[in-house]
C-alpha atoms as a PDB file:
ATOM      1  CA  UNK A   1       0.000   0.000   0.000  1.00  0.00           C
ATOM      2  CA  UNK A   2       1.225   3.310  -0.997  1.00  0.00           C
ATOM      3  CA  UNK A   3       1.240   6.168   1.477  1.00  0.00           C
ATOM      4  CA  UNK A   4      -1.206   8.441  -0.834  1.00  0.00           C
ATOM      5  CA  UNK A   5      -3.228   5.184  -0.221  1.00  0.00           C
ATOM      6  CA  UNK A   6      -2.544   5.310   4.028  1.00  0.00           C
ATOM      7  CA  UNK A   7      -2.581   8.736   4.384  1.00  0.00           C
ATOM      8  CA  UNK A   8      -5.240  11.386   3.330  1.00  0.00           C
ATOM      9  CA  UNK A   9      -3.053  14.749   2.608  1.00  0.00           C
ATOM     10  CA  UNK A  10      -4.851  18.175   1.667  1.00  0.00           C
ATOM     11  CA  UNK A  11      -3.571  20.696  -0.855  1.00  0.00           C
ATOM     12  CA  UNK A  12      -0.224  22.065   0.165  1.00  0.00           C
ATOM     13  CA  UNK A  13      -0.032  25.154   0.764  1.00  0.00           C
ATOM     14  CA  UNK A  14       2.632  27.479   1.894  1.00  0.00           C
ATOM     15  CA  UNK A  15       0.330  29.020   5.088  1.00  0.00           C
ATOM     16  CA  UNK A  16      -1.467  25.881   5.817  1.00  0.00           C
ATOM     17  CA  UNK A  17      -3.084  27.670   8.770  1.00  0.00           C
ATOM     18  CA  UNK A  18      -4.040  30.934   7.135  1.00  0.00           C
ATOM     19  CA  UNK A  19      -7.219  29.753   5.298  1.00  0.00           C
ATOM     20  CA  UNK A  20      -9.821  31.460   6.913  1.00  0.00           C
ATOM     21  CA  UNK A  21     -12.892  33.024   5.574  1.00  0.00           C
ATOM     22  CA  UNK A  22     -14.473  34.396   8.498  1.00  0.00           C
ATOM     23  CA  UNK A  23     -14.447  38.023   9.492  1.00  0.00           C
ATOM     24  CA  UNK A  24     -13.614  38.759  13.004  1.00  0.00           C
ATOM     25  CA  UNK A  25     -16.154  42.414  12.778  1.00  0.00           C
ATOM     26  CA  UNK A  26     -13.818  43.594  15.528  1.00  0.00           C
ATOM     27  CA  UNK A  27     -16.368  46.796  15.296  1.00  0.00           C
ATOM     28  CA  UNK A  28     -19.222  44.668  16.534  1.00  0.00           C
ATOM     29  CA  UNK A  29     -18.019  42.995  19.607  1.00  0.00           C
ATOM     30  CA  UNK A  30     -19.059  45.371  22.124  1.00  0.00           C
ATOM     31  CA  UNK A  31     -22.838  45.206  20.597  1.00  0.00           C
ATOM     32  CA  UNK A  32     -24.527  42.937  22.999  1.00  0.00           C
ATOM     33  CA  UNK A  33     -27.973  42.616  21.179  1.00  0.00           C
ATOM     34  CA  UNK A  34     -25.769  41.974  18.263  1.00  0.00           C
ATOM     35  CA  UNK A  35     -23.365  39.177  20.330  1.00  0.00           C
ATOM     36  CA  UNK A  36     -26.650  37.845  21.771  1.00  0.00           C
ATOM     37  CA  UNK A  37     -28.013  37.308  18.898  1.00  0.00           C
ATOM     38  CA  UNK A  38     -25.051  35.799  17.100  1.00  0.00           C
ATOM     39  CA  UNK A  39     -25.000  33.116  20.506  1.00  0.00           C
ATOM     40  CA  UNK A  40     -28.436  31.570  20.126  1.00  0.00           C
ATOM     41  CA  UNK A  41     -29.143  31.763  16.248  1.00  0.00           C
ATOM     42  CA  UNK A  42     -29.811  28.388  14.828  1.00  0.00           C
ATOM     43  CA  UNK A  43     -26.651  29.802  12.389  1.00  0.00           C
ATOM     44  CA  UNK A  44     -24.104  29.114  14.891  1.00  0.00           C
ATOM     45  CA  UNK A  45     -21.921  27.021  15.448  1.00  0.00           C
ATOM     46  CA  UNK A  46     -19.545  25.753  18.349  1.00  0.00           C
ATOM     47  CA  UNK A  47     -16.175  24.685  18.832  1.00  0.00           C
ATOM     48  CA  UNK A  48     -15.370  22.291  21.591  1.00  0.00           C
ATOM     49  CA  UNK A  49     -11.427  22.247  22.439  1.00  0.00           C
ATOM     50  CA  UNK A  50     -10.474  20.127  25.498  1.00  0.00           C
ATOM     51  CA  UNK A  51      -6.426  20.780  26.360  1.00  0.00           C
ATOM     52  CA  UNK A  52      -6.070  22.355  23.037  1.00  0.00           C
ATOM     53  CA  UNK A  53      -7.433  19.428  21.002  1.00  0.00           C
ATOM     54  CA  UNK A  54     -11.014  19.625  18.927  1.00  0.00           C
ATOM     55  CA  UNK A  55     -14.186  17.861  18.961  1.00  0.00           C
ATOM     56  CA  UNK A  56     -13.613  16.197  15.575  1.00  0.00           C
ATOM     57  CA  UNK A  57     -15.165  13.347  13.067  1.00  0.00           C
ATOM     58  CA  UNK A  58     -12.369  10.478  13.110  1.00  0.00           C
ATOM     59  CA  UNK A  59     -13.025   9.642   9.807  1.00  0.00           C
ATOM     60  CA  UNK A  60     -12.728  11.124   7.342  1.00  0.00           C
ATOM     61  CA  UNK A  61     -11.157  13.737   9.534  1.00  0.00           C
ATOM     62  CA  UNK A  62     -13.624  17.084  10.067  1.00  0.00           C
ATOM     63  CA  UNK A  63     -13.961  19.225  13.088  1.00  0.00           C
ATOM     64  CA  UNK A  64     -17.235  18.820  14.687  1.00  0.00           C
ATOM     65  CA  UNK A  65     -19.649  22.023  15.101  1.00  0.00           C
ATOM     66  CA  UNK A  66     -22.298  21.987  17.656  1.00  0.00           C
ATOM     67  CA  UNK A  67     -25.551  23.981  18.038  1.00  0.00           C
ATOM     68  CA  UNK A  68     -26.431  26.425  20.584  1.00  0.00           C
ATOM     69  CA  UNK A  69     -28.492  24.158  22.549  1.00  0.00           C
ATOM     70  CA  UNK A  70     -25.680  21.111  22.817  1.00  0.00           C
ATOM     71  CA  UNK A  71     -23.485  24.132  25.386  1.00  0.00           C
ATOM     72  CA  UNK A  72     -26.241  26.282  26.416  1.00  0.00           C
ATOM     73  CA  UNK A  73     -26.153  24.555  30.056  1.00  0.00           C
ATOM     74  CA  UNK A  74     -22.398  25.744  30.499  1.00  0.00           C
ATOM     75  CA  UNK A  75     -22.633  29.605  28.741  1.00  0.00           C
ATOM     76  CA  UNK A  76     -26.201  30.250  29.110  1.00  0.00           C
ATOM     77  CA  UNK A  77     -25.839  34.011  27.779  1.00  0.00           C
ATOM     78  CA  UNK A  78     -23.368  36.166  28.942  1.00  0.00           C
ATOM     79  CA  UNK A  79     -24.705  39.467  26.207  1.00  0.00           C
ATOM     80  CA  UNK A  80     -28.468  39.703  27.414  1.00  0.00           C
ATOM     81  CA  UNK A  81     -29.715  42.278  29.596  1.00  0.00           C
ATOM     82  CA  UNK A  82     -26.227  43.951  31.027  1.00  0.00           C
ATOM     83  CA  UNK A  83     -24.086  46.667  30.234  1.00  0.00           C
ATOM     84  CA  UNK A  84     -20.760  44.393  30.721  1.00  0.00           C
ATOM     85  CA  UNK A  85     -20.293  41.237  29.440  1.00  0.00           C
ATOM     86  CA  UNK A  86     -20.391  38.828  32.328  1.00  0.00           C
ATOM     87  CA  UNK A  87     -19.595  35.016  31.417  1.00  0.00           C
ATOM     88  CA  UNK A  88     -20.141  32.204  34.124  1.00  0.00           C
ATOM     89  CA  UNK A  89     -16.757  31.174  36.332  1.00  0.00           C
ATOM     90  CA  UNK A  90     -14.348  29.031  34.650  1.00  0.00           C
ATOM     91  CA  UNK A  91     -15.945  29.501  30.961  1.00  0.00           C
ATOM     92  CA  UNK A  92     -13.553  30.913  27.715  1.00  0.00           C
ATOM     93  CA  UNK A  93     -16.007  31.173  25.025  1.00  0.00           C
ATOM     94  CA  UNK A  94     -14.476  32.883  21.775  1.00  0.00           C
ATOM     95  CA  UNK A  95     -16.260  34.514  19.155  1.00  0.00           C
ATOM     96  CA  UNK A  96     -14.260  33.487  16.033  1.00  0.00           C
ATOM     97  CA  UNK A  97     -16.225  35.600  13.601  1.00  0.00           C
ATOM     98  CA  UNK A  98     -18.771  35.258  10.773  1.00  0.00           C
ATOM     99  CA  UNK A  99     -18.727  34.055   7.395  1.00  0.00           C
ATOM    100  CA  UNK A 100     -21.196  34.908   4.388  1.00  0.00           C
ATOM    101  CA  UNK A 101     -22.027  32.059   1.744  1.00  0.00           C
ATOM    102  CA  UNK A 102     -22.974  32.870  -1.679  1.00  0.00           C
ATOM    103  CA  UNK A 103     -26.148  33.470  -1.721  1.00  0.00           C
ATOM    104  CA  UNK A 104     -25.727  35.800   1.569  1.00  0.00           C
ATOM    105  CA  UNK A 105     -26.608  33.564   4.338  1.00  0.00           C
ATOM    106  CA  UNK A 106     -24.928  34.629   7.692  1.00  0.00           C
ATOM    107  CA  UNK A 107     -23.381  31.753   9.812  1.00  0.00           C
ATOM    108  CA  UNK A 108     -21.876  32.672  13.363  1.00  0.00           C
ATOM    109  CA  UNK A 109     -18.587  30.455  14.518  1.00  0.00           C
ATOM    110  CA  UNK A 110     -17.568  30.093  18.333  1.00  0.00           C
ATOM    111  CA  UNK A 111     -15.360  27.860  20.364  1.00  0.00           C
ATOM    112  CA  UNK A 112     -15.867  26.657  23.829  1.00  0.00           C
ATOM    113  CA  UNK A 113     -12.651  25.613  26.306  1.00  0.00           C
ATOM    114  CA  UNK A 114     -14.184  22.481  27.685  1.00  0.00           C
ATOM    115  CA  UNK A 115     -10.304  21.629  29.243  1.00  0.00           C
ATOM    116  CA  UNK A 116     -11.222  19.649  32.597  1.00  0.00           C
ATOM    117  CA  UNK A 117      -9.971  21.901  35.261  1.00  0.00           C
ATOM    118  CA  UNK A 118     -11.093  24.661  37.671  1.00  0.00           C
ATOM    119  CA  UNK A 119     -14.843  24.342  39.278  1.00  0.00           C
ATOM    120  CA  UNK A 120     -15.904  22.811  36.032  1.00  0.00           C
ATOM    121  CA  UNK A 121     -13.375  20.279  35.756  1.00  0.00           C
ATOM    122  CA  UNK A 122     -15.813  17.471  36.938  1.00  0.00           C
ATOM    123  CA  UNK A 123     -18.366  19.083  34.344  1.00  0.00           C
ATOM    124  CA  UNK A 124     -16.624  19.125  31.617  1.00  0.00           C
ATOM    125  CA  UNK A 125     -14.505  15.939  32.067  1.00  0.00           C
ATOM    126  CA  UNK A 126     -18.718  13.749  32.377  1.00  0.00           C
ATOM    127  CA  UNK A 127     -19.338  15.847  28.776  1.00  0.00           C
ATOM    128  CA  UNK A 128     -16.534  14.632  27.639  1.00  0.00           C
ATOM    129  CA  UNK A 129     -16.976  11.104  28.255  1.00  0.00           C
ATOM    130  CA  UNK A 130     -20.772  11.684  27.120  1.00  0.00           C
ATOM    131  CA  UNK A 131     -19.226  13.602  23.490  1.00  0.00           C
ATOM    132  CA  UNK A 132     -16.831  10.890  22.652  1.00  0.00           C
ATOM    133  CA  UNK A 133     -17.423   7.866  20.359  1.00  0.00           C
ATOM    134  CA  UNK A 134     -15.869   5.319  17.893  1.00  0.00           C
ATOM    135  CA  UNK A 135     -17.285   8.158  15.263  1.00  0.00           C
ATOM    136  CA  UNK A 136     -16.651  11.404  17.079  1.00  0.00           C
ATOM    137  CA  UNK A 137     -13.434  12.335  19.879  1.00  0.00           C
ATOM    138  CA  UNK A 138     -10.934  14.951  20.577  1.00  0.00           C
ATOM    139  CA  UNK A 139      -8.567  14.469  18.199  1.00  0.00           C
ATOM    140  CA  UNK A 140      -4.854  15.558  18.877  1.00  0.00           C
ATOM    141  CA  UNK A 141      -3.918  18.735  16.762  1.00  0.00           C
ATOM    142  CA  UNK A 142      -0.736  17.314  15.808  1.00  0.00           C
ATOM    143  CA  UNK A 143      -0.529  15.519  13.296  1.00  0.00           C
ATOM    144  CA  UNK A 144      -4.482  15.078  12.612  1.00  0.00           C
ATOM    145  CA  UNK A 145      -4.850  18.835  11.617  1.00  0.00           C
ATOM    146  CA  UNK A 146      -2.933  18.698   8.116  1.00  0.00           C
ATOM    147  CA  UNK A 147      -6.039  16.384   7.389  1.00  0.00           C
ATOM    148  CA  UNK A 148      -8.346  19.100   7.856  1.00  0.00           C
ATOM    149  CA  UNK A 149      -9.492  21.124   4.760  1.00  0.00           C
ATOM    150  CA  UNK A 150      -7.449  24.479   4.608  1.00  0.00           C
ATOM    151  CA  UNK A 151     -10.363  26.252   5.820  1.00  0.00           C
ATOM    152  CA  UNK A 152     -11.363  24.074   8.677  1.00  0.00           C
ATOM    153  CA  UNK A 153      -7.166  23.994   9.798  1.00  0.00           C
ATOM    154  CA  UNK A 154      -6.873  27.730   9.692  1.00  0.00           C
ATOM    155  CA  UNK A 155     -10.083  28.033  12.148  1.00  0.00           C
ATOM    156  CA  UNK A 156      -9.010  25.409  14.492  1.00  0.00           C
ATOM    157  CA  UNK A 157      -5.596  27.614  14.406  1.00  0.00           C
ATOM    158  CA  UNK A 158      -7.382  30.960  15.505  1.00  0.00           C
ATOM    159  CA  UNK A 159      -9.526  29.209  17.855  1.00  0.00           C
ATOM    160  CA  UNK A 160      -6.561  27.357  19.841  1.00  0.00           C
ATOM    161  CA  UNK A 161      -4.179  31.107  19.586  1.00  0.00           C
ATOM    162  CA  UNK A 162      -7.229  32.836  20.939  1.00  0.00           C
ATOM    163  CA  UNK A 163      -8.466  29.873  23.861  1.00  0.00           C
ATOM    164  CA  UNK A 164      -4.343  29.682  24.643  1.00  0.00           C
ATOM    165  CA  UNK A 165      -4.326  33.839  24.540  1.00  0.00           C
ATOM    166  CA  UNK A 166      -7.009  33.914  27.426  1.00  0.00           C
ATOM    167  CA  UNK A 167      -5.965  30.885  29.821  1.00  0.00           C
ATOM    168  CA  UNK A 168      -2.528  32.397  29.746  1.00  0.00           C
ATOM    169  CA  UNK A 169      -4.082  36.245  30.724  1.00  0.00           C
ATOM    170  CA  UNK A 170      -6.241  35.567  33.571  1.00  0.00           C
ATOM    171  CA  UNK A 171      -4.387  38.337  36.087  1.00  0.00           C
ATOM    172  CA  UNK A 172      -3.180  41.703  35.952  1.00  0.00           C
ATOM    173  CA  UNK A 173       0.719  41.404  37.267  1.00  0.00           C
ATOM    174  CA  UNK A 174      -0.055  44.999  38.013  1.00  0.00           C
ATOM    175  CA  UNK A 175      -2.751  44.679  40.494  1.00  0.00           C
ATOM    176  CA  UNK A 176      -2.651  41.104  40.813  1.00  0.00           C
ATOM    177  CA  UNK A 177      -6.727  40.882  40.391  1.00  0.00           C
ATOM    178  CA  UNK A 178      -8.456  38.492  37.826  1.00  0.00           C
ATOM    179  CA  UNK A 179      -9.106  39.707  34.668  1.00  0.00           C
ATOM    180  CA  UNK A 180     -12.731  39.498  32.965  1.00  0.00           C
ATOM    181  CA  UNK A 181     -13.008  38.109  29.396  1.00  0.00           C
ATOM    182  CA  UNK A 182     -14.564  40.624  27.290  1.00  0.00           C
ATOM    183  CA  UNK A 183     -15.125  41.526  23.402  1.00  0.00           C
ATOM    184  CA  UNK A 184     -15.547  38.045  23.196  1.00  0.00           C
ATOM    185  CA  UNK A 185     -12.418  36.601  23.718  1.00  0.00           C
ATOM    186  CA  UNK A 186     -10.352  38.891  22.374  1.00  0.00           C
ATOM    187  CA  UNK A 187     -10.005  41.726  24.937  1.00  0.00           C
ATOM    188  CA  UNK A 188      -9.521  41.484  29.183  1.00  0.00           C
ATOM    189  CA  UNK A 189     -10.640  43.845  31.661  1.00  0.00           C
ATOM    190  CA  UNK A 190      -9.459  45.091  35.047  1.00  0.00           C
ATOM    191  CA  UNK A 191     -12.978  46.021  36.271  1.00  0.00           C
ATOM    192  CA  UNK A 192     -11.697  47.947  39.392  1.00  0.00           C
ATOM    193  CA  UNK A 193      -8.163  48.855  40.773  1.00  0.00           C
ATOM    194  CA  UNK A 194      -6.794  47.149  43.731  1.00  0.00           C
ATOM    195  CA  UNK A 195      -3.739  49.227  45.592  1.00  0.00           C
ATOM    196  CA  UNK A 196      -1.427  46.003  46.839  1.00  0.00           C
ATOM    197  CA  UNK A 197      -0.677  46.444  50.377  1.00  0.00           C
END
């Protein structure tokens, strides 16, 4: 057997990761009807990274996307009726952006940190159990992502910089106070200044 015939390989490319067609609308990510909206429509789609590795089909290798519903438990929604953006202890959710089809049909793509640990880490360690199959599991990023398709590979790459990004900047060094996700994802906040004594 030939190793075209073991291995499935994509079209090279010289940026493997850069493939993306979604648009981040950086000017929209302090709209909360607009984030709220963007959350629960049947157009969106989820992300599920555990340790860094995706919720993915096995074979032939795809990431999975999940609906609103499948993570509402753990995210509920963090945009509705307040000024800040408040999401529940221990939860990274990332808004990776928006892409528009052909025929102008607006789909919404998110990722969800579901890494066992903190006051979740029982949580999220049982929907892990409950997620995985023969057909579906987290799939290490390394070497399984070159069998993504371009697109799919340069999403998981974004999602995994941005879910890295935010477990890595959870305190000021400054104040030494936790920081609060906000702009989904892409922006922290120190909501008040502590003096250290």
């Amino acid at each position: 057997m030939s190793i075209k015939e073991q291995f499935r390989f994509v079209e090279a490319s010289p940026n493997f990761f850069a493939g993306s067609n979604l648009n981040r609308i950086s000017e929209r990510r302090t709209n909360n009807a607009f984030l709220s909206e963007a959350l629960i429509s049947s157009d969106s789609h989820f992300l599920l990274l555990s340790n860094g590795d995706p919720l993915a089909k096995v074979e032939p290798t795809a990431l999975r996307w999940l609906p609103y519903c499948e993570v509402e438990e753990f995210i509920n929604n963090p945009f509705v009726g307040k000024d800040q953006q408040e999401y529940p202890e221990g939860i990274t959710l990332v808004f990776l952006g928006i892409n528009e089809d052909k025929d102008k049909k607006t789909s919404y793509y998110w990722t969800l940190d579901v890494s066992p640990k903190g006051p979740l880490a029982e949580t999220f360690g049982q929907l892990k159990t409950k997620l995985e199959n023969e057909e579906y599991k987290f799939i290490p990023t390394r070497p399984k992502a070159f069998e993504l398709s371009l697109e799919e590979a340069a999403i998981l790459a974004q999602a995994r910089a941005l879910v890295d990004w935010n477990n890595r900047n959870q305190y000021c060094l400054l104040v030494v106070i936790r920081l609060s996700l906000q702009m989904p994802g892409i922006s922290v906040l120190v909501h008040r200044y502590h003096h250290l004594k």
